[in-house]
C-alpha atoms as a PDB file:
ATOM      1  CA  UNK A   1     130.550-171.420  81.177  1.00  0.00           C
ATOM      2  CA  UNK A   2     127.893-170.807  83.583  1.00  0.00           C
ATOM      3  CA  UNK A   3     128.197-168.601  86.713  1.00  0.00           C
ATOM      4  CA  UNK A   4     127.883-171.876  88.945  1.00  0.00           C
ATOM      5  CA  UNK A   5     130.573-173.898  86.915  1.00  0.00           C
ATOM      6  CA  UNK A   6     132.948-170.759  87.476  1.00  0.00           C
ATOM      7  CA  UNK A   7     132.218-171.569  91.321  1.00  0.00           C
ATOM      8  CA  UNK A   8     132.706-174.572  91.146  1.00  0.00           C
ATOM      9  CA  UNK A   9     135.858-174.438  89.218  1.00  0.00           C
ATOM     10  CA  UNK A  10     137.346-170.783  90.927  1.00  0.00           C
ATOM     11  CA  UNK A  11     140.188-172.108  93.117  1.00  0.00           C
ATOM     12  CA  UNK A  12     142.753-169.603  94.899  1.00  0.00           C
ATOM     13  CA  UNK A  13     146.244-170.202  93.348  1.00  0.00           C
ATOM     14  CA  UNK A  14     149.563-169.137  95.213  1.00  0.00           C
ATOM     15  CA  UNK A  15     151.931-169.306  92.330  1.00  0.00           C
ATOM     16  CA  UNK A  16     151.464-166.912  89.331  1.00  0.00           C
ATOM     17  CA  UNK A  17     153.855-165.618  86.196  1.00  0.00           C
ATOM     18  CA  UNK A  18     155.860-162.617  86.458  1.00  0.00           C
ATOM     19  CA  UNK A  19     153.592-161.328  83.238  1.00  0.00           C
ATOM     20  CA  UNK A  20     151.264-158.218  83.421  1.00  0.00           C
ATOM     21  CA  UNK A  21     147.636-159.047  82.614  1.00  0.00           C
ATOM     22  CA  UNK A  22     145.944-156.438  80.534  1.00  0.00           C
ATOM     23  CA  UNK A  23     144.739-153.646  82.293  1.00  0.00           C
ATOM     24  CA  UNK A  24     141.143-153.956  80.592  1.00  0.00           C
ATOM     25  CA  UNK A  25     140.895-157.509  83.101  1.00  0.00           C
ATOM     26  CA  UNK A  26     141.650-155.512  85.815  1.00  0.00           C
ATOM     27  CA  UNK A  27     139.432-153.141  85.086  1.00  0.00           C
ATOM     28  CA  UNK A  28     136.607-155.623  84.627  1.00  0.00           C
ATOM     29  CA  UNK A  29     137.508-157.523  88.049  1.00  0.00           C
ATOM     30  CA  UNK A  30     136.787-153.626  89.409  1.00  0.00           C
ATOM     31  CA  UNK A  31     133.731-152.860  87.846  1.00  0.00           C
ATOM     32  CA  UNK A  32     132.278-156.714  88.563  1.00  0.00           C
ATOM     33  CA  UNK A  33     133.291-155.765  92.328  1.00  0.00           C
ATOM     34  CA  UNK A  34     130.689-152.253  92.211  1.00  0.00           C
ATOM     35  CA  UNK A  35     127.782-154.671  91.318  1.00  0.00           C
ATOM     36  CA  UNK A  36     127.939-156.575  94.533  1.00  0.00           C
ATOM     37  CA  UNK A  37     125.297-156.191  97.109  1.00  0.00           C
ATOM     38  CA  UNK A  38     125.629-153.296  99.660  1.00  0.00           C
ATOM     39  CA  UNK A  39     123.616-152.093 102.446  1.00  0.00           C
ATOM     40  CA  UNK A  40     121.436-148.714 101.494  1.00  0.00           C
ATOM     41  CA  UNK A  41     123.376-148.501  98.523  1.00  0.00           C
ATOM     42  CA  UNK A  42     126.435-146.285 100.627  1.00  0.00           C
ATOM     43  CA  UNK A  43     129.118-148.487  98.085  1.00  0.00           C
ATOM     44  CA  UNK A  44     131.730-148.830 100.516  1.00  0.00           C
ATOM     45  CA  UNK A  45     134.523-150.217  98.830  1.00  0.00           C
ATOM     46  CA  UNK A  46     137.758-148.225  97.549  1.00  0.00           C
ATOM     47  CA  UNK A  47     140.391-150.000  95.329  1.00  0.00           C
ATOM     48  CA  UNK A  48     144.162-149.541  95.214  1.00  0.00           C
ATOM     49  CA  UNK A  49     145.850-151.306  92.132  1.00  0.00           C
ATOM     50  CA  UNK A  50     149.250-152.058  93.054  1.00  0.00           C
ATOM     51  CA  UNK A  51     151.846-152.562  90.484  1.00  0.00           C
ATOM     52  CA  UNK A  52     155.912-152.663  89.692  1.00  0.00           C
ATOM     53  CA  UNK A  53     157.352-150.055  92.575  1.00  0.00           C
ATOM     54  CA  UNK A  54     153.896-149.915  94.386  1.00  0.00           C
ATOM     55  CA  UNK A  55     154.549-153.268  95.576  1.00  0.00           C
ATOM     56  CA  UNK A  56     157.434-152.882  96.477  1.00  0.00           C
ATOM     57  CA  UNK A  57     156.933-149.818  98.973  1.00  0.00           C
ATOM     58  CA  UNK A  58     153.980-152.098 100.611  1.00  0.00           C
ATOM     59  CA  UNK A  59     156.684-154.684 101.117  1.00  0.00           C
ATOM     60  CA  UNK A  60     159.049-152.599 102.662  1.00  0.00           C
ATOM     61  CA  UNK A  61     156.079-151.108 105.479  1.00  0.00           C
ATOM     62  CA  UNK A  62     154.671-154.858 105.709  1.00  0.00           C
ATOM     63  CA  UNK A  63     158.375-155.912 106.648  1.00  0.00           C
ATOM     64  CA  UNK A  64     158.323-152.256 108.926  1.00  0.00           C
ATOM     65  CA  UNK A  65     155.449-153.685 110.599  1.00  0.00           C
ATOM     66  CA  UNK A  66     156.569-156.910 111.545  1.00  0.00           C
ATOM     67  CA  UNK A  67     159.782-155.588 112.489  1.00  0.00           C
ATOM     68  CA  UNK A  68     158.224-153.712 115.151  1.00  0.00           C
ATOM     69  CA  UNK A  69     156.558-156.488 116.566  1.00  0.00           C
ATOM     70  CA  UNK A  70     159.186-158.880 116.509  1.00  0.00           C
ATOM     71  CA  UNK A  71     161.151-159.135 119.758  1.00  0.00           C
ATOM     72  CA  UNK A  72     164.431-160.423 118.351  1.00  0.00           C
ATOM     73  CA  UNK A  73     165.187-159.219 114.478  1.00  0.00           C
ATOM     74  CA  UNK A  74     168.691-160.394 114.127  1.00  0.00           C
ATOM     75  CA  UNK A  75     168.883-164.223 114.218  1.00  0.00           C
ATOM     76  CA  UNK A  76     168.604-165.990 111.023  1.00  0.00           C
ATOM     77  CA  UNK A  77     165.102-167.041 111.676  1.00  0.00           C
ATOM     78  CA  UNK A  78     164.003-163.498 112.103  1.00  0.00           C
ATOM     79  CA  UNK A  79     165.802-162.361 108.941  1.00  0.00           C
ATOM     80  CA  UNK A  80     164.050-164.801 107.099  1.00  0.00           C
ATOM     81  CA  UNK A  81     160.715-164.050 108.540  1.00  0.00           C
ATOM     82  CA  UNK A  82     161.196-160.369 107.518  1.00  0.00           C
ATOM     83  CA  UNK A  83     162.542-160.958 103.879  1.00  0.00           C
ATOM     84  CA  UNK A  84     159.855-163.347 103.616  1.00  0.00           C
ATOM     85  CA  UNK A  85     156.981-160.615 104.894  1.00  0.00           C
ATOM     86  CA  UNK A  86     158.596-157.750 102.786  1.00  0.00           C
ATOM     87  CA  UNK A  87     158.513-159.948  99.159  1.00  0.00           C
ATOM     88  CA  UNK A  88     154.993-161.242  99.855  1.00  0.00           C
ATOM     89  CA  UNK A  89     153.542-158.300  97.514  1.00  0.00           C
ATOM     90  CA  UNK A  90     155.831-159.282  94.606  1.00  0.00           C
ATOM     91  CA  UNK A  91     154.220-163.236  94.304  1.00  0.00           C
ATOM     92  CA  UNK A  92     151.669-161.183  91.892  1.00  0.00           C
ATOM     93  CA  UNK A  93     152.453-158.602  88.783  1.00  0.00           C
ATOM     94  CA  UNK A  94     149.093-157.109  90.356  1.00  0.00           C
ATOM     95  CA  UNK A  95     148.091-156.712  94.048  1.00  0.00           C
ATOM     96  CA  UNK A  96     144.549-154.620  94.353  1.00  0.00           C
ATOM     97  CA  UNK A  97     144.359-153.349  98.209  1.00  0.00           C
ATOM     98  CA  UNK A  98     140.050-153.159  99.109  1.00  0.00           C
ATOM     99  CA  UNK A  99     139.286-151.372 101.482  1.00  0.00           C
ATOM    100  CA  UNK A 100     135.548-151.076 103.559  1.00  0.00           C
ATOM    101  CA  UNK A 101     135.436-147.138 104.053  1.00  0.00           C
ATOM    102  CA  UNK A 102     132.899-145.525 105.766  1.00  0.00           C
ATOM    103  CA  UNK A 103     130.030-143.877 104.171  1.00  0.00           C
ATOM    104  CA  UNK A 104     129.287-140.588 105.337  1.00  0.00           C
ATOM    105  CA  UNK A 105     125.313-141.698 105.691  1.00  0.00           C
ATOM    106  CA  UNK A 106     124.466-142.476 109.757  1.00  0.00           C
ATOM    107  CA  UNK A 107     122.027-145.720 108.169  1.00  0.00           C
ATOM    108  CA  UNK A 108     125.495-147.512 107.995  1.00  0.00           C
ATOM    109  CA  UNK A 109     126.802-150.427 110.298  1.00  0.00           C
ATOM    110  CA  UNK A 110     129.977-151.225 109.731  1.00  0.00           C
ATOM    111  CA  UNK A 111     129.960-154.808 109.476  1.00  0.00           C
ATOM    112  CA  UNK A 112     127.684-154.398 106.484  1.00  0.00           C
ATOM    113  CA  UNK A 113     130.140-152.799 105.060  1.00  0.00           C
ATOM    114  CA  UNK A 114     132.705-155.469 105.311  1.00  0.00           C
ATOM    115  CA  UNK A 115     130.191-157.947 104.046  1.00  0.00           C
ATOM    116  CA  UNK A 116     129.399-155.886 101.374  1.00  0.00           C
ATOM    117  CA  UNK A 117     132.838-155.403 100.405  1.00  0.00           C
ATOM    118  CA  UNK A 118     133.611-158.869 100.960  1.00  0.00           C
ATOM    119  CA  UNK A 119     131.259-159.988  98.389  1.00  0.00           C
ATOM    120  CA  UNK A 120     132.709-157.340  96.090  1.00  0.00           C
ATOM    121  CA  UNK A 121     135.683-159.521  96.397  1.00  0.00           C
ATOM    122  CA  UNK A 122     134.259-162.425  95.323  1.00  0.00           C
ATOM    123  CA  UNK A 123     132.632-160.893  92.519  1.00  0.00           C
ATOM    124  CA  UNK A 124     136.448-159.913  91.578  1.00  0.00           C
ATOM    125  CA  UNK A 125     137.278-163.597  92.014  1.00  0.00           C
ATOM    126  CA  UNK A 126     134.737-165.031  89.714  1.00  0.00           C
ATOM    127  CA  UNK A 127     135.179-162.717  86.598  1.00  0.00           C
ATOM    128  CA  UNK A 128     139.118-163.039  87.310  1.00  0.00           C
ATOM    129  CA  UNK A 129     138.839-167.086  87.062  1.00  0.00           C
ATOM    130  CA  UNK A 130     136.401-166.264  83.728  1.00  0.00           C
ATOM    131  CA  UNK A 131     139.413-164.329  82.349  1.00  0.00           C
ATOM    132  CA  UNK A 132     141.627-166.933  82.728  1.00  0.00           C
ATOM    133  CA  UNK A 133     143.379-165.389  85.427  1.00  0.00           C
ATOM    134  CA  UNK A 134     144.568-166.888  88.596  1.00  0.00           C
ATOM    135  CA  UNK A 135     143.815-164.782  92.096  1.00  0.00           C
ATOM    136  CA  UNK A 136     144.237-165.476  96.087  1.00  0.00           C
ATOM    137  CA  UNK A 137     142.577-163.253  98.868  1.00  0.00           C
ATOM    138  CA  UNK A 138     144.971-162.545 101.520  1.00  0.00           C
ATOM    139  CA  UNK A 139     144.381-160.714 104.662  1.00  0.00           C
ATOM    140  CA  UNK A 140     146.290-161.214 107.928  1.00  0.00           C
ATOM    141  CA  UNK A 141     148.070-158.713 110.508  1.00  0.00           C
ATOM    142  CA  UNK A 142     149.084-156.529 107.491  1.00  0.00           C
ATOM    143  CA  UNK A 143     145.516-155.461 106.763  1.00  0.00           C
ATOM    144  CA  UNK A 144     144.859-154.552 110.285  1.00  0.00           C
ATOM    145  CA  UNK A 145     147.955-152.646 111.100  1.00  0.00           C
ATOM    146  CA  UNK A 146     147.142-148.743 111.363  1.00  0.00           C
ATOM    147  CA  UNK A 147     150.350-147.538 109.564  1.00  0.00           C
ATOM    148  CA  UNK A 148     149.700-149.890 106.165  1.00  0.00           C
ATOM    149  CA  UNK A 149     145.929-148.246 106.685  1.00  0.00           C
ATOM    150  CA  UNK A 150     147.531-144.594 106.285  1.00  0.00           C
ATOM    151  CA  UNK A 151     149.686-145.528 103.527  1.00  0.00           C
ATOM    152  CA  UNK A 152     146.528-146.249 101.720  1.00  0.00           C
ATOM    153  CA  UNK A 153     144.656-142.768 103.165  1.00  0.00           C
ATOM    154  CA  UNK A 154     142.646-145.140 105.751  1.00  0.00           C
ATOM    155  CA  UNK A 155     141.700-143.812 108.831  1.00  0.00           C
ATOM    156  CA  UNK A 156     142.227-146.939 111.717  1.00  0.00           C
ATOM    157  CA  UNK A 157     138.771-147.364 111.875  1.00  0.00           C
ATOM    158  CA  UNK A 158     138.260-148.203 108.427  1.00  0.00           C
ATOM    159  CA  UNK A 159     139.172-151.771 107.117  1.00  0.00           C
ATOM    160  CA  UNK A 160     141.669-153.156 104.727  1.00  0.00           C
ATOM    161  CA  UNK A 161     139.087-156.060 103.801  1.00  0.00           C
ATOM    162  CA  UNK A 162     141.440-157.970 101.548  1.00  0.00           C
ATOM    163  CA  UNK A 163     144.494-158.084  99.386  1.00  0.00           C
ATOM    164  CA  UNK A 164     143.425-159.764  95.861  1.00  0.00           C
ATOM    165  CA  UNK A 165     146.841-161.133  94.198  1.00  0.00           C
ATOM    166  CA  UNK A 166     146.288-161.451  90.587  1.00  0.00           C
ATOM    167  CA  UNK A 167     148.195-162.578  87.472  1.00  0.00           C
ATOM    168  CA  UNK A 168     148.648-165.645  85.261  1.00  0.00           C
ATOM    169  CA  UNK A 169     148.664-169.271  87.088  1.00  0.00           C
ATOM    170  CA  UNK A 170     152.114-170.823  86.840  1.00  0.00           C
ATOM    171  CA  UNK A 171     150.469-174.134  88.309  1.00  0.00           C
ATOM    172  CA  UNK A 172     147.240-175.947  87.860  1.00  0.00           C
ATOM    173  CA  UNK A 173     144.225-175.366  89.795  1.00  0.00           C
ATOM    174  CA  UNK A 174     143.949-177.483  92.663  1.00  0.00           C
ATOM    175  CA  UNK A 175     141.600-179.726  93.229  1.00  0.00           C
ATOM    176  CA  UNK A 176     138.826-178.803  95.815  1.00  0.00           C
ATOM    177  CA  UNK A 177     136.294-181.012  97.082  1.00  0.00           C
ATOM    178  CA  UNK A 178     133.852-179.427  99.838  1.00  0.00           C
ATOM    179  CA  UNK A 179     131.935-180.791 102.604  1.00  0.00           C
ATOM    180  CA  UNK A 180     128.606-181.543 101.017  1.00  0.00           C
ATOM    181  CA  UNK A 181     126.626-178.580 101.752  1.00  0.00           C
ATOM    182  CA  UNK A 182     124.039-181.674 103.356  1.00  0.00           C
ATOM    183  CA  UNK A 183     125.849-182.029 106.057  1.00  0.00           C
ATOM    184  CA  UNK A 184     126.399-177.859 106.601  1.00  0.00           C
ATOM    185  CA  UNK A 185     122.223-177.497 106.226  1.00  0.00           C
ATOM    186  CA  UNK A 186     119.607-177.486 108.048  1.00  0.00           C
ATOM    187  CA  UNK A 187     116.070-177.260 107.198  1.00  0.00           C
ATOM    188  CA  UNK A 188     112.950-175.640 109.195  1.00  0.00           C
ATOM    189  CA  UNK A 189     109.613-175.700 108.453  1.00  0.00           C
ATOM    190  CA  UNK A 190     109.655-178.106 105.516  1.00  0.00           C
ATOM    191  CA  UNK A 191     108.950-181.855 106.151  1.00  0.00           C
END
């Protein structure tokens, strides 16, 4: 399969198997990720592979953090907001924190570092859907939330780009049809 009928064909899915992919994917989603793009070649990126108890502990401080922004935790609602918050890190056998750190070079801007990072993560992505495996990039108030940056050894000004869920899909890919890039384009200088 080519590299643009893996685009075209990637999809994010939700719902994956309890079952551990090998390691040796995981490894290759990682070293795909170091071959992406990045700004003076600092290589910003840092990777935390989260499995069995690991995800767990990030559940408990995800459901911490709501908690304390929450103003009411007791009704029924709010429990099942929190239980809901603390088992989003078990949907995947696999959850692989990346992180944008900062380079210790002063050519560095820091949104190049995101964007470098960020297209690490799709490099992870693409050789994930090539290995048959099935992956969704979260984010949200978790990866901004300076206490679930410490657990990870992140200072607050350092960036919790994404959180890559990865296992086996348990349903099919969804179908995806984008808005023709035509209508997204526009050309300058050509007649």
């Amino acid at each position: 399969m080519s590299v643009f009928d893996v685009i075209r064909h990637r999809r994010s899915v939700g719902k994956v198997k309890p079952d551990m992919p090998p390691r040796e994917k995981i490894e290759r989603m990682l070293e795909a990720a170091t071959y992406a793009p990045n700004h003076h070649i600092t290589e910003p990126w840092r990777f935390i592979v989260l499995t069995g108890p690991a995800r767990e502990a990030l559940g408990e401080l995800m459901e911490q953090s709501l908690r304390e922004k929450m103003l009411e935790t007791e009704s029924e609602k709010a429990q099942a907001a929190l239980n809901k918050e603390r088992n989003k890190p078990l949907r995947a056998p696999v959850v692989i924190v990346v992180a944008s750190v900062k380079p210790e070079t002063p050519k560095t801007v820091d949104i190049e570092n995101v964007e470098a990072v960020a297209a690490a993560i799709q490099n992870m992505l693409l050789v994930a859907a090539e290995e048959g495996l099935a992956t969704i990039w979260r984010s949200g108030e978790p990866s901004r939330d300076p206490k679930i940056k410490a657990h990870f050894d992140l200072s607050p000004e350092e960036h919790i780009v994404g959180f890559v869920y990865v296992g086996y899909p348990a349903i099919p890919h969804p179908e995806r049809f984008p808005t023709p890039y035509q209508l997204k384009t526009e050309w300058r200088g050509q007649e």
